[in-house]
N, C-alpha and C. Protein backbone atom coordinates (compact mmCIF):
# COMPACT_ATOMS: atom_id res chain seq x y z
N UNK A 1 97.55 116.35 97.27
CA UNK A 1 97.35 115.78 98.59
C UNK A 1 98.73 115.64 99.23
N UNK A 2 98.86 116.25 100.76
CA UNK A 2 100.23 116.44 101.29
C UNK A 2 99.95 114.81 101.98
N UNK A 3 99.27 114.32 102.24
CA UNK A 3 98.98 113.22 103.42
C UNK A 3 97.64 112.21 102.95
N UNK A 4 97.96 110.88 103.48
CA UNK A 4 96.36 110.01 103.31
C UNK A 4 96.49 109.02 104.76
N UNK A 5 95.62 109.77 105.86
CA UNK A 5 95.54 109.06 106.97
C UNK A 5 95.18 107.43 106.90
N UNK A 6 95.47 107.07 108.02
CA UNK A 6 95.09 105.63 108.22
C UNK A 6 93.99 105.17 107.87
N UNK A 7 94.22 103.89 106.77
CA UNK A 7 92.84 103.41 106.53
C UNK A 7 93.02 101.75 105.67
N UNK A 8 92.01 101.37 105.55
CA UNK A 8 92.53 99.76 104.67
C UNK A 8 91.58 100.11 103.42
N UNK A 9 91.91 99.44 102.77
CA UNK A 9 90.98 99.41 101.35
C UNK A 9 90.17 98.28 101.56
N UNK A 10 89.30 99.51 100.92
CA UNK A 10 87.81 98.47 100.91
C UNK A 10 87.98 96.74 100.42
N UNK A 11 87.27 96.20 101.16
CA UNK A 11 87.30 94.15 100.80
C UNK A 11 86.90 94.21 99.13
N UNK A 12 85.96 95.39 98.92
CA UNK A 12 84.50 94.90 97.58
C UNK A 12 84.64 95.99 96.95
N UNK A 13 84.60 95.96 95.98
CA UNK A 13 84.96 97.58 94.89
C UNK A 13 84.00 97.39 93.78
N UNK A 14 83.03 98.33 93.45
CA UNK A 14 82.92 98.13 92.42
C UNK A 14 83.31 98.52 91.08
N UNK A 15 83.17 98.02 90.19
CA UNK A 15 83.91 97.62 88.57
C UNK A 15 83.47 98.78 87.49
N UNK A 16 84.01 99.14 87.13
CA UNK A 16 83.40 100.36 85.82
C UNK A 16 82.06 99.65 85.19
N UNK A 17 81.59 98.58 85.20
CA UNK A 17 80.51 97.58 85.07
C UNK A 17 79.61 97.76 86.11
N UNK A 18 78.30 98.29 86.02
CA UNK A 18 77.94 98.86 86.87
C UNK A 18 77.08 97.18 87.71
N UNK A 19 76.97 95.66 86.93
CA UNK A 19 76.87 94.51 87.59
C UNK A 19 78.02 94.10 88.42
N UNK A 20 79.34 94.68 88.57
CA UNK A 20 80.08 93.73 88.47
C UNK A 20 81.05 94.33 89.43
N UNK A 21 81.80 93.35 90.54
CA UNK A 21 82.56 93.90 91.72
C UNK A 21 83.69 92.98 91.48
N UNK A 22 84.74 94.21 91.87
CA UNK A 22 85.99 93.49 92.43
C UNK A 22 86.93 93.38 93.90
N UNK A 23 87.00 92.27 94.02
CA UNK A 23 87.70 92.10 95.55
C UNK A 23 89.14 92.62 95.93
N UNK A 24 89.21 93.25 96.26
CA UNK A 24 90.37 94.34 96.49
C UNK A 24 91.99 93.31 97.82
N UNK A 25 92.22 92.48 97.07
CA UNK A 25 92.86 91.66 97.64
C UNK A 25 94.21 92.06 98.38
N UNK A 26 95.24 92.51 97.27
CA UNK A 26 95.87 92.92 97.19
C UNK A 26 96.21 94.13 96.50
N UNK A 27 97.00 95.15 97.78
CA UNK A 27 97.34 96.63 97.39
C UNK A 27 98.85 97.17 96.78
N UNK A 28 98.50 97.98 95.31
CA UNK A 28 99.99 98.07 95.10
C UNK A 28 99.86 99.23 95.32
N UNK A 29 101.15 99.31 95.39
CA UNK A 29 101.58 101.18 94.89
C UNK A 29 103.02 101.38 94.26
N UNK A 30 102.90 101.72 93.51
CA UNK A 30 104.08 102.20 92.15
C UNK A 30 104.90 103.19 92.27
N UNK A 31 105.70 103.72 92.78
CA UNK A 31 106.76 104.66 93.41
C UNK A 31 106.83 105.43 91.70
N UNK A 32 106.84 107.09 91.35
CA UNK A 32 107.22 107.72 90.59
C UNK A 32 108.04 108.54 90.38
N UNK A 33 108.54 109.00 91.53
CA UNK A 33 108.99 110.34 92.13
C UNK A 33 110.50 109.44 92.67
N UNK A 34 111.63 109.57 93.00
CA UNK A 34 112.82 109.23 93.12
C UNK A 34 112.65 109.76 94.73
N UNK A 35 113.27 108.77 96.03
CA UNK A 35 112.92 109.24 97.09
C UNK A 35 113.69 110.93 97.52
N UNK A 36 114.47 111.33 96.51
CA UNK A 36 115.64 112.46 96.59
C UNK A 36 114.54 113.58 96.87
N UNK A 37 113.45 113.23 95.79
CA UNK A 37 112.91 114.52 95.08
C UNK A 37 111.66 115.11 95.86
N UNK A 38 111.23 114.62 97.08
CA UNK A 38 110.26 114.91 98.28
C UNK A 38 111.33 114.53 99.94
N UNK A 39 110.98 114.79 100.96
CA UNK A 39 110.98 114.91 102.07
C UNK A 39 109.40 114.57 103.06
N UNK A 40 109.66 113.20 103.66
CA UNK A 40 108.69 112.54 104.23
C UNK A 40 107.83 111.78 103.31
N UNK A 41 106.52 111.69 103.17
CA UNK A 41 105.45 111.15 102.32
C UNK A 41 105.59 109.40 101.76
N UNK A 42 106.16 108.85 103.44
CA UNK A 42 106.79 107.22 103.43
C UNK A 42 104.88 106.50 103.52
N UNK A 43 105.19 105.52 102.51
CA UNK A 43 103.97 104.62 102.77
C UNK A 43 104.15 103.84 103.86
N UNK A 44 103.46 104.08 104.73
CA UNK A 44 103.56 103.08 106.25
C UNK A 44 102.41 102.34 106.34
N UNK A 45 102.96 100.70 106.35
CA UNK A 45 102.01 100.09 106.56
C UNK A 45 102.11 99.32 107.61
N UNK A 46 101.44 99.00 108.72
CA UNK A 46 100.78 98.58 109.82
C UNK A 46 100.67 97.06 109.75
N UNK A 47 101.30 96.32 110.77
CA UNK A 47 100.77 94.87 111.13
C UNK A 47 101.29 94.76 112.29
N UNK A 48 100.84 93.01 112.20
CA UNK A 48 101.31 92.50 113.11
C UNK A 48 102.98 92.71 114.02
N UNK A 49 103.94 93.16 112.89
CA UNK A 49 105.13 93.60 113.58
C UNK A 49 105.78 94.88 114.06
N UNK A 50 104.27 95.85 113.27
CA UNK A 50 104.63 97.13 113.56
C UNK A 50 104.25 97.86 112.49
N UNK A 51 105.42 99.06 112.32
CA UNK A 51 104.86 99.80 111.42
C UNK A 51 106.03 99.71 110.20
N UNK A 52 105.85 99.73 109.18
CA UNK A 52 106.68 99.37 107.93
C UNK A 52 106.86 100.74 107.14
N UNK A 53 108.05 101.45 107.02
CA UNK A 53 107.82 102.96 106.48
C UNK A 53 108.46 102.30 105.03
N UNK A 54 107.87 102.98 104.19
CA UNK A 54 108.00 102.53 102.46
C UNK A 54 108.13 103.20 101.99
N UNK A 55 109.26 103.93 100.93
CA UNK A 55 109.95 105.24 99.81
C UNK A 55 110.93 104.43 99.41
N UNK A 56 110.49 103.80 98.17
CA UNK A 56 111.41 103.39 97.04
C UNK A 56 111.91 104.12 95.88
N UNK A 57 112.76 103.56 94.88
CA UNK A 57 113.07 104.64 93.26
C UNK A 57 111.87 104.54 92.82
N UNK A 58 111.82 105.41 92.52
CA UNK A 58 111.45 105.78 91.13
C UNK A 58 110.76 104.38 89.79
N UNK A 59 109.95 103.28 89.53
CA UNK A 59 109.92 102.39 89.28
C UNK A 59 110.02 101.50 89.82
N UNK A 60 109.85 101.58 91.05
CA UNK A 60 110.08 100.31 92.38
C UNK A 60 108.36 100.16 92.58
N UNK A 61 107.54 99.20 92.99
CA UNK A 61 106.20 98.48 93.55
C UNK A 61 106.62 98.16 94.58
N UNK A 62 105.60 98.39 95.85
CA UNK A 62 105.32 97.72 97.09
C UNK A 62 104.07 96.89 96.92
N UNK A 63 104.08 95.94 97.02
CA UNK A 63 102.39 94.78 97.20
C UNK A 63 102.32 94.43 98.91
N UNK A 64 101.03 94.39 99.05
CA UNK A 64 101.04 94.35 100.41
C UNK A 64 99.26 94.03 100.50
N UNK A 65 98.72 93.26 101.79
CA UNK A 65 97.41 92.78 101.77
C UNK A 65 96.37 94.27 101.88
N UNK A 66 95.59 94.50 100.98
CA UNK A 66 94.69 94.89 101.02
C UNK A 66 94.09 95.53 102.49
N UNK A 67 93.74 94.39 103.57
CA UNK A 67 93.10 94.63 104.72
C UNK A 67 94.25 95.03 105.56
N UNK A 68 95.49 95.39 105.05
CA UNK A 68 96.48 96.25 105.60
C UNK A 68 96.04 97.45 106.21
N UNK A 69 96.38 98.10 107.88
CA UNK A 69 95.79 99.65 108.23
C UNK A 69 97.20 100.10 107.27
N UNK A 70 97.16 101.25 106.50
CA UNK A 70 98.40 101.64 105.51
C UNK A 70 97.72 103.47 105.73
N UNK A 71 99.16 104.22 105.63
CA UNK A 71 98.92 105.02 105.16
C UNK A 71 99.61 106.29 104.85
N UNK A 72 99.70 107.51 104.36
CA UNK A 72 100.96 107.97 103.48
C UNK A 72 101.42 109.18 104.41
N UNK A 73 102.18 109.58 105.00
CA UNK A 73 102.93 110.42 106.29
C UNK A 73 103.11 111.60 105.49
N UNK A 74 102.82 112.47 105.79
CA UNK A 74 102.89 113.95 105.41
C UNK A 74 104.00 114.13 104.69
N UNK A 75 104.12 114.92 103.51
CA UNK A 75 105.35 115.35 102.49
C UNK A 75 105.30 116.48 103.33
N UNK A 76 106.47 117.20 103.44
CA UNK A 76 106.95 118.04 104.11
C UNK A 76 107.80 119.14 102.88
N UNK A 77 108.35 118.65 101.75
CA UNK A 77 109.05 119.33 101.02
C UNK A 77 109.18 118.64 99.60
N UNK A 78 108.88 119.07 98.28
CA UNK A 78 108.90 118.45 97.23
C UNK A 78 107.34 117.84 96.89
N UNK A 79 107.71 117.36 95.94
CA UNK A 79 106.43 116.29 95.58
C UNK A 79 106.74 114.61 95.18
N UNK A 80 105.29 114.12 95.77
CA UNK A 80 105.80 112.51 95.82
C UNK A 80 104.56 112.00 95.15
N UNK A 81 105.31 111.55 93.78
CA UNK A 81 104.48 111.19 92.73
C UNK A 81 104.37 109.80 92.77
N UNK A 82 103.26 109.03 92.99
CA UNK A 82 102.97 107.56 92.91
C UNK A 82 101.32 107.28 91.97
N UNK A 83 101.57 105.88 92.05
CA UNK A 83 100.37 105.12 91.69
C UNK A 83 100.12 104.39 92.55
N UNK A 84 98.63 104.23 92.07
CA UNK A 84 97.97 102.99 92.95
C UNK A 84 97.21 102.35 92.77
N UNK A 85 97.19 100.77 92.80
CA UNK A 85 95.87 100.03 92.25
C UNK A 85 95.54 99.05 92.78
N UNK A 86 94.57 98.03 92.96
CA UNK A 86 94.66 96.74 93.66
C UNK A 86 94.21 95.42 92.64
N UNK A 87 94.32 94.35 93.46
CA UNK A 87 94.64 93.22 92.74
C UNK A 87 93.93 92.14 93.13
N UNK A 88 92.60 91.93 92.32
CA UNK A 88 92.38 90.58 93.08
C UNK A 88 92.65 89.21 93.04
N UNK A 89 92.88 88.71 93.72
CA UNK A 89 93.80 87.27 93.67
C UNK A 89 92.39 86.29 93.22
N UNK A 90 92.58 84.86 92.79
CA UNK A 90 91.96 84.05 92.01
C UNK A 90 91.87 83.08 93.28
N UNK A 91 92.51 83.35 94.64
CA UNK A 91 92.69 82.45 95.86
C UNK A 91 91.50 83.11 96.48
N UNK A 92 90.53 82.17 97.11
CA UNK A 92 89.64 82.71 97.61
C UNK A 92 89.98 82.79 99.23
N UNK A 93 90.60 82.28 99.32
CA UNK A 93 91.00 82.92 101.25
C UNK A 93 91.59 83.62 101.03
N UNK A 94 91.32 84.77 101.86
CA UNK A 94 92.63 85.92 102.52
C UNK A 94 93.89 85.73 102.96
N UNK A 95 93.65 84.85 103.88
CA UNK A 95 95.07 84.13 104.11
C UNK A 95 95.97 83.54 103.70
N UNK A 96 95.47 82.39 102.30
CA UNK A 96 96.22 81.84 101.46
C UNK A 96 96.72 83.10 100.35
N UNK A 97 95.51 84.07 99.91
CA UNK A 97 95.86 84.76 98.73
C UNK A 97 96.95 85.48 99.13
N UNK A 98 97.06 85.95 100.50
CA UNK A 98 98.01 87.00 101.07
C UNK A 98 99.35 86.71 101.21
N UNK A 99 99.57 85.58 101.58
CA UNK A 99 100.86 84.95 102.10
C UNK A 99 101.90 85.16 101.35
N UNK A 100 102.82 85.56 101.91
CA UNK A 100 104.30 86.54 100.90
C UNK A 100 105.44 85.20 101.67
N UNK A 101 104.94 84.01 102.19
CA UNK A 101 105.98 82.93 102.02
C UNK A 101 106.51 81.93 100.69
């Protein structure tokens, strides 16, 4: 995949448990690839202040809210190897679970 257009992750996920859902609170993503070794393919995520372009080392995490619009800008040259997973918080508001103060 050269690109992953704008989008938020789902609120409700369900669980390899086919009873059982998880709340998709918080979004990581795990940088693999060293930013040297691709051209473009910045995680941009969207708020209230704008747009946030994201390419860390190699072993670097971005966390960021879930109901974030986020999304990954075209690689243009190389390859940009990441992970990705989400996290649900034990805080049942959004607002409290989210808060990076």
């Amino acid at each position: 995949m050269r690109h992953y257009g704008q989008h938020i992750d789902a609120a409700v996920m369900r669980s390899r448990s086919p009873s059982q859902y998880v709340r998709s609170d918080v979004s990581c993503t795990l940088f693999l690839a060293d930013p040297q070794e691709y051209e473009g393919g910045e995680l941009t995520i969207h708020d209230m202040f704008g747009a946030l372009k994201v390419k860390l080392p190699a072993g670097d995490m971005v966390l960021y809210p879930g109901s974030s619009l986020h999304e990954v800008l075209p690689v243009t040259a190389g390859y940009r190897l990441a992970s990705f997973f989400w996290v649900e918080s034990m805080v049942r508001s959004e607002a409290r679970s989210t808060s990076w103060t």
